[in-house]
N, C-alpha and C. Protein backbone atom coordinates (compact mmCIF):
# COMPACT_ATOMS: atom_id res chain seq x y z
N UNK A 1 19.85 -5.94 -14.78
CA UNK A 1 18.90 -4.86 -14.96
C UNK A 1 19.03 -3.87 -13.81
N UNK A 2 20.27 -3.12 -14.06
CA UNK A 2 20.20 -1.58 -13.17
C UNK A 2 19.14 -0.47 -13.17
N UNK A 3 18.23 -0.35 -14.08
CA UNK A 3 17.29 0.53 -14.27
C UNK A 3 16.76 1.02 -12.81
N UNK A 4 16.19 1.82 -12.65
CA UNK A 4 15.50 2.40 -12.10
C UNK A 4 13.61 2.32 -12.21
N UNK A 5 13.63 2.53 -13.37
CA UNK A 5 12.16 2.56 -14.21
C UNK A 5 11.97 1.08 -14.89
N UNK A 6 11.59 0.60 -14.63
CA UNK A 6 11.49 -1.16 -15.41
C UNK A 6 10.04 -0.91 -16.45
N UNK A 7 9.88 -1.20 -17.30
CA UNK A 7 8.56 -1.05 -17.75
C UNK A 7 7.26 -2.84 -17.96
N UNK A 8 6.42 -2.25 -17.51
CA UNK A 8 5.35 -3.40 -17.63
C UNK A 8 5.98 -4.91 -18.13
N UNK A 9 5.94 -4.43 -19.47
CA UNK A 9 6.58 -5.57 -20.25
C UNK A 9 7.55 -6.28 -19.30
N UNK A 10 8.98 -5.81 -18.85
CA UNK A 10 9.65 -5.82 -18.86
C UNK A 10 9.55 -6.76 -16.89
N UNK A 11 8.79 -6.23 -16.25
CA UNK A 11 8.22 -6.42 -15.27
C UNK A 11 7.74 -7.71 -15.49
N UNK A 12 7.29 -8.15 -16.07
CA UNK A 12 6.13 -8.64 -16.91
C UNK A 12 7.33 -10.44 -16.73
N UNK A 13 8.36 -10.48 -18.03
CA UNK A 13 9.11 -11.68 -18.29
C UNK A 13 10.02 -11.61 -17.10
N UNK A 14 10.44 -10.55 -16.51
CA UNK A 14 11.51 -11.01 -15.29
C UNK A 14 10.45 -11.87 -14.40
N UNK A 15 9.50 -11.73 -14.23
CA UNK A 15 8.32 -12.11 -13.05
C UNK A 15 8.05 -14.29 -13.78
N UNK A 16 8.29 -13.77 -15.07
CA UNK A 16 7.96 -15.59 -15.69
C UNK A 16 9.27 -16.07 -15.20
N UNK A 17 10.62 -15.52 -15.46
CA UNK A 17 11.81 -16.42 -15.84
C UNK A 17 11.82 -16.74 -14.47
N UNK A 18 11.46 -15.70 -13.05
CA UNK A 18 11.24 -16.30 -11.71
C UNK A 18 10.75 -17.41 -11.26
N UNK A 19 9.64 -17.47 -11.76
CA UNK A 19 9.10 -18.48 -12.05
C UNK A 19 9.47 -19.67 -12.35
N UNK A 20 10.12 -19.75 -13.13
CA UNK A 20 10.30 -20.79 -14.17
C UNK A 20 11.68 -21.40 -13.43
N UNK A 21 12.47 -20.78 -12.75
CA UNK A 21 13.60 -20.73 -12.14
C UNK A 21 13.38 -22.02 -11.24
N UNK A 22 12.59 -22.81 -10.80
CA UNK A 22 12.94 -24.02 -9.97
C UNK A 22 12.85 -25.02 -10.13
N UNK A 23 13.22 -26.02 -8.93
CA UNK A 23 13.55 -27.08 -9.39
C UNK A 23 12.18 -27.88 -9.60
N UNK A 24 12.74 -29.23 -10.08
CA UNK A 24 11.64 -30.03 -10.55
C UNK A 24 10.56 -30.59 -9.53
N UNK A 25 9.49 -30.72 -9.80
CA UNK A 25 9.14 -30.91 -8.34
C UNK A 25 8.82 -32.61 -8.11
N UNK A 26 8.83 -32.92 -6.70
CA UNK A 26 9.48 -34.20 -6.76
C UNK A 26 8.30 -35.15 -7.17
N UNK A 27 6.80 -34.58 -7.05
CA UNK A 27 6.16 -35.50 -7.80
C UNK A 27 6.12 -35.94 -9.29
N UNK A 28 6.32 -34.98 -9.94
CA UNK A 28 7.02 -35.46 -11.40
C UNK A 28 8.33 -36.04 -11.51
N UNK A 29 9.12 -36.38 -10.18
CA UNK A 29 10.34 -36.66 -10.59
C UNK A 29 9.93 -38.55 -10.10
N UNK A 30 8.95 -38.74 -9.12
CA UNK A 30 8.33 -40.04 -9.04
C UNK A 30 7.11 -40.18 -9.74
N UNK A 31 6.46 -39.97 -10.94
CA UNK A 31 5.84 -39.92 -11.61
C UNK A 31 6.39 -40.12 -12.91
N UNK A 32 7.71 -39.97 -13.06
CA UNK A 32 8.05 -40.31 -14.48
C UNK A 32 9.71 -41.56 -14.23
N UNK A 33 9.12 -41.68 -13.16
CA UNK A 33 9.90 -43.56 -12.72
C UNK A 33 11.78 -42.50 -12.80
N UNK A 34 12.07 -41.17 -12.45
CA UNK A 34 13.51 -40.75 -12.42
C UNK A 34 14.04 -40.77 -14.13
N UNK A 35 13.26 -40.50 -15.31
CA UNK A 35 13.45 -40.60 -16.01
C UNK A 35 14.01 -38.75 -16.22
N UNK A 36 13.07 -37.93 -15.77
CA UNK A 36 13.04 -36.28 -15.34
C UNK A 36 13.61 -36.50 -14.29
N UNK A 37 14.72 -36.00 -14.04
CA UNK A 37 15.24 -36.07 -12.29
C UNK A 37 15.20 -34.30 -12.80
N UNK A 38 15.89 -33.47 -13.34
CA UNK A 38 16.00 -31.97 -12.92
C UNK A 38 15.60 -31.19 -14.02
N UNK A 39 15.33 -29.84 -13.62
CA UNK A 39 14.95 -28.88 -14.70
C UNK A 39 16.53 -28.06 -15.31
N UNK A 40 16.35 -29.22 -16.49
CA UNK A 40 17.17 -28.35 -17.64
C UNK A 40 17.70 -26.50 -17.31
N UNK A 41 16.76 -25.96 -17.44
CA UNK A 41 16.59 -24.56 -17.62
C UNK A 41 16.81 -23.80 -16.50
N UNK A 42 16.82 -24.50 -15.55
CA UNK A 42 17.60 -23.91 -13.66
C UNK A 42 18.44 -23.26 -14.36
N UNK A 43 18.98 -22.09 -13.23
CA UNK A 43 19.83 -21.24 -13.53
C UNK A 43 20.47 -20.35 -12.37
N UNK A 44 21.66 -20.14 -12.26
CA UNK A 44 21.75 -19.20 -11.30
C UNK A 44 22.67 -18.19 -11.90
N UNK A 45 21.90 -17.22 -10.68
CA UNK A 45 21.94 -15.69 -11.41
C UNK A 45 23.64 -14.81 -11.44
N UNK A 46 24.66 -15.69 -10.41
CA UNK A 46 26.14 -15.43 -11.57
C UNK A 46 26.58 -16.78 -12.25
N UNK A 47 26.11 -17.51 -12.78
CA UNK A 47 26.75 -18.49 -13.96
C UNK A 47 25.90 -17.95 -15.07
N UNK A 48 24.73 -17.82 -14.99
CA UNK A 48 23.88 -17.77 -16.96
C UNK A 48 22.98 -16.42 -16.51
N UNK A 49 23.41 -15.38 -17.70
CA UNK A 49 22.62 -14.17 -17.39
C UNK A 49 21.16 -14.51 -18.49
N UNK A 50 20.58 -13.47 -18.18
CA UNK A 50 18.89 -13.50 -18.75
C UNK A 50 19.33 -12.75 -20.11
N UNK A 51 18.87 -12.99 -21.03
CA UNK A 51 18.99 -12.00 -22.21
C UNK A 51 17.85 -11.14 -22.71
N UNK A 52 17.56 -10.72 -21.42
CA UNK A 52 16.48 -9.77 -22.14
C UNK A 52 16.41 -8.23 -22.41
N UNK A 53 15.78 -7.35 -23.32
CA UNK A 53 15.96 -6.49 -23.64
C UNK A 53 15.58 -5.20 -23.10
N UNK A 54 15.89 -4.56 -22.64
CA UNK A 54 15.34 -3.06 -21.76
C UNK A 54 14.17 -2.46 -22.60
């Protein structure tokens, strides 16, 4: 996202997928006996781009 002007919306899901971007945290990872060791959905930003729409 080169823009200049980002709009609300748009502001809006880059601000969740940030979010959403880490790792598991380690009390759920001893809380579910290592059954969850990592978050699936991790990502880094040059292997898997975001697909979202301008």
């Amino acid at each position: 996202m080169y823009m200049s002007k980002k709009s609300q919306k748009l502001k809006m899901r880059l601000a969740k997928k940030r979010k959403q971007n880490r790792r598991m945290p380690v009390m759920a990872v001893v809380k579910t006996h290592r059954r969850i060791q990592y978050n699936k959905f991790q990502r880094d930003w040059r292997r898997r781009k975001l697909r979202l729409k301008a």
